[in-house]
PDB file of N, CA and C in Angstrom:
ATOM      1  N   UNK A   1      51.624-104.006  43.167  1.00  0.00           N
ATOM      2  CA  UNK A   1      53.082-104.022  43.085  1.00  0.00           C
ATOM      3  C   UNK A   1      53.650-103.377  44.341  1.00  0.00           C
ATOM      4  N   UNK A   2      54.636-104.122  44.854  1.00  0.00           N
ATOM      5  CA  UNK A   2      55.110-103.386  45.844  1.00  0.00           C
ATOM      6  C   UNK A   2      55.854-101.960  45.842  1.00  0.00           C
ATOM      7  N   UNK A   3      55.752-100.817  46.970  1.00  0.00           N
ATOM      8  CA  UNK A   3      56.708 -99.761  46.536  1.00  0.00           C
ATOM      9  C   UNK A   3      58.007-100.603  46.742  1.00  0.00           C
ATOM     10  N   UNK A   4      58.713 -99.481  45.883  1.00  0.00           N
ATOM     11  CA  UNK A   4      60.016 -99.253  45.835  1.00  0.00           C
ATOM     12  C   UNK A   4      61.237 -97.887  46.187  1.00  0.00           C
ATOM     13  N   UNK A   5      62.204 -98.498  47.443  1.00  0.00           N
ATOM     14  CA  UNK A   5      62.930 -97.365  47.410  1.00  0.00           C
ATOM     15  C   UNK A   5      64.387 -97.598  46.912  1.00  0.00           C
ATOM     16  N   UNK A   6      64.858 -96.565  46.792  1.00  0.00           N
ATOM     17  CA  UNK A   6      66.728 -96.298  46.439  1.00  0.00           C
ATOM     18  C   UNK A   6      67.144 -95.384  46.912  1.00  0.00           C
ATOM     19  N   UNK A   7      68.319 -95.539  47.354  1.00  0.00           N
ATOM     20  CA  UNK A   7      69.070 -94.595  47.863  1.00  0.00           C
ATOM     21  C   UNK A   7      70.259 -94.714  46.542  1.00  0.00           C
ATOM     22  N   UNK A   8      70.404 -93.262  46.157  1.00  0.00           N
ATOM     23  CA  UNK A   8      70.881 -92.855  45.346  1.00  0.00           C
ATOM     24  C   UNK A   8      71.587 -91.409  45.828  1.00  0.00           C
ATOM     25  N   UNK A   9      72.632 -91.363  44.244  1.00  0.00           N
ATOM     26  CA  UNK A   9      73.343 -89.628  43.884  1.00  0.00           C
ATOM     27  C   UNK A   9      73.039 -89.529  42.932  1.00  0.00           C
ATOM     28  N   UNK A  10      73.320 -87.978  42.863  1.00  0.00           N
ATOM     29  CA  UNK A  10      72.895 -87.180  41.633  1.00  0.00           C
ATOM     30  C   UNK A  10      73.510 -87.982  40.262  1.00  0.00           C
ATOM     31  N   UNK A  11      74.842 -88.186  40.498  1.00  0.00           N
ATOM     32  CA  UNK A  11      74.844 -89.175  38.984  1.00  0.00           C
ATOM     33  C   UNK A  11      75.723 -90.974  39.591  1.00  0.00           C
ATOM     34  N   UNK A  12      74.819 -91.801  39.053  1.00  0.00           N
ATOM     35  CA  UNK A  12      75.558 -92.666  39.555  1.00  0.00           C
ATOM     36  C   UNK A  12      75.153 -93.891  38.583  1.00  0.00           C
ATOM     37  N   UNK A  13      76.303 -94.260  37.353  1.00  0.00           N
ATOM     38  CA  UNK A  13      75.650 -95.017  36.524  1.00  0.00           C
ATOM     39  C   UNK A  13      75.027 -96.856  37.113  1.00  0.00           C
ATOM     40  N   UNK A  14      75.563 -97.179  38.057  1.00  0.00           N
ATOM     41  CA  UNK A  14      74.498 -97.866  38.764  1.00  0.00           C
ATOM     42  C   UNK A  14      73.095 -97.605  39.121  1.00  0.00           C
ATOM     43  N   UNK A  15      73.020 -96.597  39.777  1.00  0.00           N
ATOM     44  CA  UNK A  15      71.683 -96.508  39.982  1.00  0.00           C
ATOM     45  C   UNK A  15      70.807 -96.552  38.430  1.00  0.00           C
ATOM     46  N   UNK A  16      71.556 -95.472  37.800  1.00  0.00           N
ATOM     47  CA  UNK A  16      70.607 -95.755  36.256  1.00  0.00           C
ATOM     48  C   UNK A  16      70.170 -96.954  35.730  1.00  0.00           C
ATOM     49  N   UNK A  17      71.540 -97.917  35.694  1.00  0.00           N
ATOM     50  CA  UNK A  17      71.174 -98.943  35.510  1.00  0.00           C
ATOM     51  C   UNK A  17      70.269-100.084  36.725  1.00  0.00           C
ATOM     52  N   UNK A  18      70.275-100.011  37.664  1.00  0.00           N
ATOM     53  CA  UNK A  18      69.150-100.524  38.549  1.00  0.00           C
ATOM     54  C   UNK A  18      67.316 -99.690  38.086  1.00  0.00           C
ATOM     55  N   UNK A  19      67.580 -98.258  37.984  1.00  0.00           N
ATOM     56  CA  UNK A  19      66.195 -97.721  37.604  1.00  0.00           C
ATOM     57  C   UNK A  19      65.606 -98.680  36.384  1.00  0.00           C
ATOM     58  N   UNK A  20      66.805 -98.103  35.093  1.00  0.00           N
ATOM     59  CA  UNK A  20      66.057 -99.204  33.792  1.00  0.00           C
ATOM     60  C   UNK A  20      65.598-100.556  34.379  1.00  0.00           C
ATOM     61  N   UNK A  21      66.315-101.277  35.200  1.00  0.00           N
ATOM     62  CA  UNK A  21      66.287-102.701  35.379  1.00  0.00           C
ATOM     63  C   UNK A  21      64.398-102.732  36.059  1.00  0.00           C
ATOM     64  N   UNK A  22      64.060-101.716  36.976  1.00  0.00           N
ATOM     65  CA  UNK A  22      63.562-101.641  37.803  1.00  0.00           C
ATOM     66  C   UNK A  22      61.849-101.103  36.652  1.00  0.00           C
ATOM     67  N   UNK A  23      62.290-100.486  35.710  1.00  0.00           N
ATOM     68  CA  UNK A  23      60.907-100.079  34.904  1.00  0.00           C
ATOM     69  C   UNK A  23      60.835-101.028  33.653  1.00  0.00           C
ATOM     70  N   UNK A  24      61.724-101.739  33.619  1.00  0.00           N
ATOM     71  CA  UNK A  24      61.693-102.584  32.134  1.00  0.00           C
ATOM     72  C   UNK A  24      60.637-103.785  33.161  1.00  0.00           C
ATOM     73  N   UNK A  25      60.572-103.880  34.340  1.00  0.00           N
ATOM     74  CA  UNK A  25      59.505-104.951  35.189  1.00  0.00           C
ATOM     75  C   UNK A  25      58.564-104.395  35.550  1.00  0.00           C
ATOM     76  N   UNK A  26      57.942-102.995  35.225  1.00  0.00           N
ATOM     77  CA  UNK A  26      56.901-102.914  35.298  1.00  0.00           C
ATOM     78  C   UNK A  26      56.761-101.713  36.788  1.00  0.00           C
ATOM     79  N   UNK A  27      57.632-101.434  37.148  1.00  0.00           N
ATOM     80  CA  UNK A  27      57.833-100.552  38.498  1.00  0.00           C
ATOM     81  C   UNK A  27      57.737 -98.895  37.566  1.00  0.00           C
ATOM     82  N   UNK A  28      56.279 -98.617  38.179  1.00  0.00           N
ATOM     83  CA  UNK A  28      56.076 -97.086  37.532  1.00  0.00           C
ATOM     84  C   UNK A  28      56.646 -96.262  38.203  1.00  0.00           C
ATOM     85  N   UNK A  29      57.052 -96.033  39.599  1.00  0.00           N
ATOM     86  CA  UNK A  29      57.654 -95.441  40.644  1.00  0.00           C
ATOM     87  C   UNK A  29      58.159 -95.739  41.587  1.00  0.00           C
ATOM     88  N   UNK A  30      59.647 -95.113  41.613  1.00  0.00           N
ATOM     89  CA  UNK A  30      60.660 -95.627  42.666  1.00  0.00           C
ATOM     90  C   UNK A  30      60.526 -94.034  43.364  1.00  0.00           C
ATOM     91  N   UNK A  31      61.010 -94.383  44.950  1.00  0.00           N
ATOM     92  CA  UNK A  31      61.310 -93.424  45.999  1.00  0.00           C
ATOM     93  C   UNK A  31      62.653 -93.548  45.864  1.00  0.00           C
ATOM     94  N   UNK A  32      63.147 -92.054  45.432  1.00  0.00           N
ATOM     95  CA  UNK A  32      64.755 -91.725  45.340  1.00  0.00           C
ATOM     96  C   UNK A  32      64.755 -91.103  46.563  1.00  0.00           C
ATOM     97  N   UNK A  33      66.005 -91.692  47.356  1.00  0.00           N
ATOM     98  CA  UNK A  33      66.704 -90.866  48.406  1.00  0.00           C
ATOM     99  C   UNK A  33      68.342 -90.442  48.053  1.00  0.00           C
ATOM    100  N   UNK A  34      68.274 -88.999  47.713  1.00  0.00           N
ATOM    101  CA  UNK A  34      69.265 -88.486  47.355  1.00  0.00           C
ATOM    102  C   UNK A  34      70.359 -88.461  49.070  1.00  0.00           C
ATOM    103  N   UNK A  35      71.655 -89.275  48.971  1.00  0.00           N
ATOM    104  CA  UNK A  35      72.489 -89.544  50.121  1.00  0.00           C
ATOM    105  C   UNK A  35      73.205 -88.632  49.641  1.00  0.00           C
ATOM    106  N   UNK A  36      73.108 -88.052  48.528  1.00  0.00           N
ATOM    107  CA  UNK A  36      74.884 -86.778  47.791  1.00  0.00           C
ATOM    108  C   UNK A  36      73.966 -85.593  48.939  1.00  0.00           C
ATOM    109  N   UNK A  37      72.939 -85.238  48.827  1.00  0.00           N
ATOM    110  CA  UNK A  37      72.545 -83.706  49.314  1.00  0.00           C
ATOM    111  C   UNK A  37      72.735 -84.129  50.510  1.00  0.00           C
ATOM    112  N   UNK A  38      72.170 -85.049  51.752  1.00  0.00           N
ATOM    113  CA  UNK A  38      72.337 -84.697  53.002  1.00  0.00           C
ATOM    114  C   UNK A  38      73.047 -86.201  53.771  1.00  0.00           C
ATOM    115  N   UNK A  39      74.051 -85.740  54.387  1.00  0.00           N
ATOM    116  CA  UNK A  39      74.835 -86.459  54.790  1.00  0.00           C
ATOM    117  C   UNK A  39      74.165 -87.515  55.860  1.00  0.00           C
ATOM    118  N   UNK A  40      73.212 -86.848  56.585  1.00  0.00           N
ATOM    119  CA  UNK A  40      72.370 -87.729  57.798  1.00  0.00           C
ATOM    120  C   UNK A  40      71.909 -89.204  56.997  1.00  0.00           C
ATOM    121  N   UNK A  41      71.336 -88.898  55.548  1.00  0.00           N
ATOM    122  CA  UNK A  41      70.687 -89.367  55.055  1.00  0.00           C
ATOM    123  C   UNK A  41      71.522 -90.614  54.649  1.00  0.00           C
ATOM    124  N   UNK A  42      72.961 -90.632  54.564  1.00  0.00           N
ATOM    125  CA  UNK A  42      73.797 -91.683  54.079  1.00  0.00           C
ATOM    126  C   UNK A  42      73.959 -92.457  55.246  1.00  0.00           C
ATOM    127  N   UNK A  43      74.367 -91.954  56.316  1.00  0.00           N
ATOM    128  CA  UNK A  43      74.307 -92.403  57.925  1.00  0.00           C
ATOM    129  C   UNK A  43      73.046 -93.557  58.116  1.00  0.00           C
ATOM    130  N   UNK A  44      71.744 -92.833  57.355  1.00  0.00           N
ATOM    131  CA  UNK A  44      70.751 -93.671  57.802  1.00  0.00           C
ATOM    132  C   UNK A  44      70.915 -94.889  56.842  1.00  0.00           C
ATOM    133  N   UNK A  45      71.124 -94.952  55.826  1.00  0.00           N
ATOM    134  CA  UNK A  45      71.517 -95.644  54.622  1.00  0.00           C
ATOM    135  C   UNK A  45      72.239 -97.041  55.250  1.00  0.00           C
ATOM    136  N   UNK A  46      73.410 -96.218  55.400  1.00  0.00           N
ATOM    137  CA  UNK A  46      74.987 -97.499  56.242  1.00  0.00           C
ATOM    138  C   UNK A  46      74.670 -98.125  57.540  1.00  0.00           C
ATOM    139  N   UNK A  47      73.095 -97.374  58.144  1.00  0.00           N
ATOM    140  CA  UNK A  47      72.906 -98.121  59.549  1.00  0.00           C
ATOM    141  C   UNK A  47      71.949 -98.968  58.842  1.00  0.00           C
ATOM    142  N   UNK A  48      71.441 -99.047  58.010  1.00  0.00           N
ATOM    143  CA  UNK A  48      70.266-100.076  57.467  1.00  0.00           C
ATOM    144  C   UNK A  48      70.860-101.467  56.920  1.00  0.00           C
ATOM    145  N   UNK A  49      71.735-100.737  55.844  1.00  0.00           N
ATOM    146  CA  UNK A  49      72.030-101.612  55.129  1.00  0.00           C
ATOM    147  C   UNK A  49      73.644-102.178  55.507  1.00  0.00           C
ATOM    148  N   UNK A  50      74.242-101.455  56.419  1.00  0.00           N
ATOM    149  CA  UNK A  50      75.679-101.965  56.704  1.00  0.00           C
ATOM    150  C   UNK A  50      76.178-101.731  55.590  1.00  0.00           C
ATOM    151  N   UNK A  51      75.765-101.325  54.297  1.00  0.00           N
ATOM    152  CA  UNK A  51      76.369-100.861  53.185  1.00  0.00           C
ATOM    153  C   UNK A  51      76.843 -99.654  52.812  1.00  0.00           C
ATOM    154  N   UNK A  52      77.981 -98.874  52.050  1.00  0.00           N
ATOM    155  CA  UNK A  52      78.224 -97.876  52.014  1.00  0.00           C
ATOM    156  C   UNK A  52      77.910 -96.689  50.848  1.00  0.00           C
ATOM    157  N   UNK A  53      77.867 -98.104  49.308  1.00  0.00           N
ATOM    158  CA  UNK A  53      77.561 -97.764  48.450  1.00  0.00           C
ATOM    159  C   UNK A  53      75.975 -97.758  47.477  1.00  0.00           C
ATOM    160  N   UNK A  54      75.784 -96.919  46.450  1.00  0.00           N
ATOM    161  CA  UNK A  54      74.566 -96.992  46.005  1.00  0.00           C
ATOM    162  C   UNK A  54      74.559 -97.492  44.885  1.00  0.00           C
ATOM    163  N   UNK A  55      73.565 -97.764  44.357  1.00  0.00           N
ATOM    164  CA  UNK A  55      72.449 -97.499  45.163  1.00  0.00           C
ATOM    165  C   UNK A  55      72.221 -99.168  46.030  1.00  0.00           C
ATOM    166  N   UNK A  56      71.160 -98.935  46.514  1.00  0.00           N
ATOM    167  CA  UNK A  56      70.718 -99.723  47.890  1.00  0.00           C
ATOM    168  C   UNK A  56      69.122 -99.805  47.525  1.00  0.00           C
ATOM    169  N   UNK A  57      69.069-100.823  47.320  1.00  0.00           N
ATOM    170  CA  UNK A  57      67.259-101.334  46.671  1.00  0.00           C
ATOM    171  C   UNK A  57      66.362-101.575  47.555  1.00  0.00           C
ATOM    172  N   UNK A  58      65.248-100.932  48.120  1.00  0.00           N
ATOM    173  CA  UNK A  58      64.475-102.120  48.943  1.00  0.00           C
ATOM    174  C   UNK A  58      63.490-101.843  48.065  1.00  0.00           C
ATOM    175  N   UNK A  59      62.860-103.686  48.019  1.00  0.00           N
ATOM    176  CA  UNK A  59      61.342-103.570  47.771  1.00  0.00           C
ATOM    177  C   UNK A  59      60.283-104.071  48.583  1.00  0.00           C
ATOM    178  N   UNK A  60      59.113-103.368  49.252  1.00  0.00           N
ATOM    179  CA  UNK A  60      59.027-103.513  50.171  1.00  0.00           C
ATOM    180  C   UNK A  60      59.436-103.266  50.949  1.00  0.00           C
ATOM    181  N   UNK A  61      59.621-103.821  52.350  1.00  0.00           N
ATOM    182  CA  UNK A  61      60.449-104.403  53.379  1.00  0.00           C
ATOM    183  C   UNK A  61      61.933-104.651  53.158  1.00  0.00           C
ATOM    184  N   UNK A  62      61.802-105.376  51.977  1.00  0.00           N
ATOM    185  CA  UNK A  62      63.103-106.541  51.921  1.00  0.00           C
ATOM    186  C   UNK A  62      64.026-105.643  51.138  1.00  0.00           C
ATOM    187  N   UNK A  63      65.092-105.801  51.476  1.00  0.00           N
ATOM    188  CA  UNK A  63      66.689-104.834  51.177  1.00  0.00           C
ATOM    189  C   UNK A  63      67.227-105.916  50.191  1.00  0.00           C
ATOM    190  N   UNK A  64      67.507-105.491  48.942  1.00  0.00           N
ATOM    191  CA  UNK A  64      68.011-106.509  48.091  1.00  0.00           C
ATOM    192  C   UNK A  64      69.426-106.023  47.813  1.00  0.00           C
ATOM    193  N   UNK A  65      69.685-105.061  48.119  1.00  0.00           N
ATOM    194  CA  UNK A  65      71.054-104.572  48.090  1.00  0.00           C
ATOM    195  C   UNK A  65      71.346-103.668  46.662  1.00  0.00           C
ATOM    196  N   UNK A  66      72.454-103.602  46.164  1.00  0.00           N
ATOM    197  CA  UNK A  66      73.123-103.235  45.247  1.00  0.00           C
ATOM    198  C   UNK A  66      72.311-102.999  44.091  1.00  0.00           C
ATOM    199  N   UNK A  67      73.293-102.720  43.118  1.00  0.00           N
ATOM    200  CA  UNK A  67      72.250-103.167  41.221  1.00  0.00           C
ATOM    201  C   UNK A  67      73.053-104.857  40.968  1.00  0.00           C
ATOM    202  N   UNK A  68      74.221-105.280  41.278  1.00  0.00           N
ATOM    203  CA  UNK A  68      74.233-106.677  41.019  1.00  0.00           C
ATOM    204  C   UNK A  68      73.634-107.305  41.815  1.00  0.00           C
ATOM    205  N   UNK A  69      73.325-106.881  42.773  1.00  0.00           N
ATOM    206  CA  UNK A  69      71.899-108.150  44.032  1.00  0.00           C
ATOM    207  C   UNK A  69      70.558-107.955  42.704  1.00  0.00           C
ATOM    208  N   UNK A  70      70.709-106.637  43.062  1.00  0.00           N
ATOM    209  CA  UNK A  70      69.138-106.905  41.736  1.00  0.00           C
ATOM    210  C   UNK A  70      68.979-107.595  40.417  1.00  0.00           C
ATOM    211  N   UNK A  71      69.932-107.420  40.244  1.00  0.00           N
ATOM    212  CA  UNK A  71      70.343-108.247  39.002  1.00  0.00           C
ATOM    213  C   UNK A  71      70.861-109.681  39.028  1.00  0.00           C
ATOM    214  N   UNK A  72      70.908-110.072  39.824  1.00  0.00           N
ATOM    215  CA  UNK A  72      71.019-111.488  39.779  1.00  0.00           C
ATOM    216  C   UNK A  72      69.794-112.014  40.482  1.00  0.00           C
ATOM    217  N   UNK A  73      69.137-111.343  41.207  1.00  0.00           N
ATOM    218  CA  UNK A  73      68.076-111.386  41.765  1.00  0.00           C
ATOM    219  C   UNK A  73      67.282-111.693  40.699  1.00  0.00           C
ATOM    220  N   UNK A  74      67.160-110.979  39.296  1.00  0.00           N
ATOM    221  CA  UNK A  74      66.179-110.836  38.374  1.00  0.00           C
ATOM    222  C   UNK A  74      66.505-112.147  37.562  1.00  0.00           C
ATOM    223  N   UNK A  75      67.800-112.190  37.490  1.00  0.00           N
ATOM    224  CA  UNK A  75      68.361-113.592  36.706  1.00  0.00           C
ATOM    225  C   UNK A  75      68.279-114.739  36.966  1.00  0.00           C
ATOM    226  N   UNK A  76      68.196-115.064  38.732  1.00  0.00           N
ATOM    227  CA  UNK A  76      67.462-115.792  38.853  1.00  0.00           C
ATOM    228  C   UNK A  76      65.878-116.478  39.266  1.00  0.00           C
ATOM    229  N   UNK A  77      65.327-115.220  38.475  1.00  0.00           N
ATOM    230  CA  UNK A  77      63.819-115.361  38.668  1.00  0.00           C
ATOM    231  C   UNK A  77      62.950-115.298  39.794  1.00  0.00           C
ATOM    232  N   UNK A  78      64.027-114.464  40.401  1.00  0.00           N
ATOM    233  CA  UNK A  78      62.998-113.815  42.258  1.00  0.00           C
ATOM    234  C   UNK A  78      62.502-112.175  42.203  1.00  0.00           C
ATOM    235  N   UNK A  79      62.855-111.501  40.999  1.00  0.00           N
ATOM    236  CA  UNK A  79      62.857-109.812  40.995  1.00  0.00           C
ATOM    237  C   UNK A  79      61.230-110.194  40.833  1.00  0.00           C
ATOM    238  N   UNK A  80      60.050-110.417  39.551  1.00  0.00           N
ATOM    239  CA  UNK A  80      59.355-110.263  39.368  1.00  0.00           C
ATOM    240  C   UNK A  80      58.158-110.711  40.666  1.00  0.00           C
ATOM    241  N   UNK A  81      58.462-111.837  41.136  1.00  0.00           N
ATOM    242  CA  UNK A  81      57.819-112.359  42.269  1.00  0.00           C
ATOM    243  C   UNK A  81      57.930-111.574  43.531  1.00  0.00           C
ATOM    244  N   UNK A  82      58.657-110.915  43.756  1.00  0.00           N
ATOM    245  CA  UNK A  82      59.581-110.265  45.288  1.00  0.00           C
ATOM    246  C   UNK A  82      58.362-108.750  44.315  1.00  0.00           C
ATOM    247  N   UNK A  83      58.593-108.334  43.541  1.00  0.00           N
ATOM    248  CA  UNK A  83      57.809-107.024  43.119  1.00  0.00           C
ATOM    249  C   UNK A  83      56.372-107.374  42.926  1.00  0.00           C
ATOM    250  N   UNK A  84      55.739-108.567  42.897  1.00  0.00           N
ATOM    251  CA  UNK A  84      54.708-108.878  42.998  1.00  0.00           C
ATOM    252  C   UNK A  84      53.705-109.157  44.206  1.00  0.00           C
ATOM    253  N   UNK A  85      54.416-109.207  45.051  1.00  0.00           N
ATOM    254  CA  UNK A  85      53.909-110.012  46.333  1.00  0.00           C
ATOM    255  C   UNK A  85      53.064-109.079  47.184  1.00  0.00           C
ATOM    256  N   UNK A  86      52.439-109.847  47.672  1.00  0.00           N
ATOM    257  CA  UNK A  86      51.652-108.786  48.884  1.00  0.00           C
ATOM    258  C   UNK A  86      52.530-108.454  50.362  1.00  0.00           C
ATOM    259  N   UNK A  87      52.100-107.678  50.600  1.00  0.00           N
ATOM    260  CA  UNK A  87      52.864-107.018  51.796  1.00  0.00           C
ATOM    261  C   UNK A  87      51.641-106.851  52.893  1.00  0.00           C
TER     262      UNK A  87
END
């Protein structure tokens, strides 16, 4: 399974809901990057992703964006394959 990261805050009911989304497929561990504690860390975030908000999904390599990228991602039947793949 591929890793997985997020950039996340301390409370952010998106991200929760991307985590559930993310272990109900079988993902035993995600890399949380907390952007609330260090500000550099959001900087690096918005230069990656051109995005501002969280959370911010990559699996692998590949930046899927948001919790509705992931979620439509999953809906249309690319989450399990994209978390399956070799790298």
């Amino acid at each position: 399974m591929q890793k997985v990261t997020m950039y996340t805050t301390g409370y952010c009911p998106f991200c929760t809901r991307a985590e559930m989304l993310l272990k109900q497929k079988g993902v035993a561990e995600i890399n949380k990057i907390r952007v609330d504690e260090d500000p550099t860390l959001r900087e690096q975030m918005m230069a990656i992703t051109q995005r501002r908000t969280v959370p911010q999904v990559f699996i692998g390599d590949t930046h899927v964006g948001g919790f509705d990228d992931l979620s439509a991602l999953d809906r249309a039947g690319g989450l399990l394959p994209l978390l399956n793949s070799e790298a």
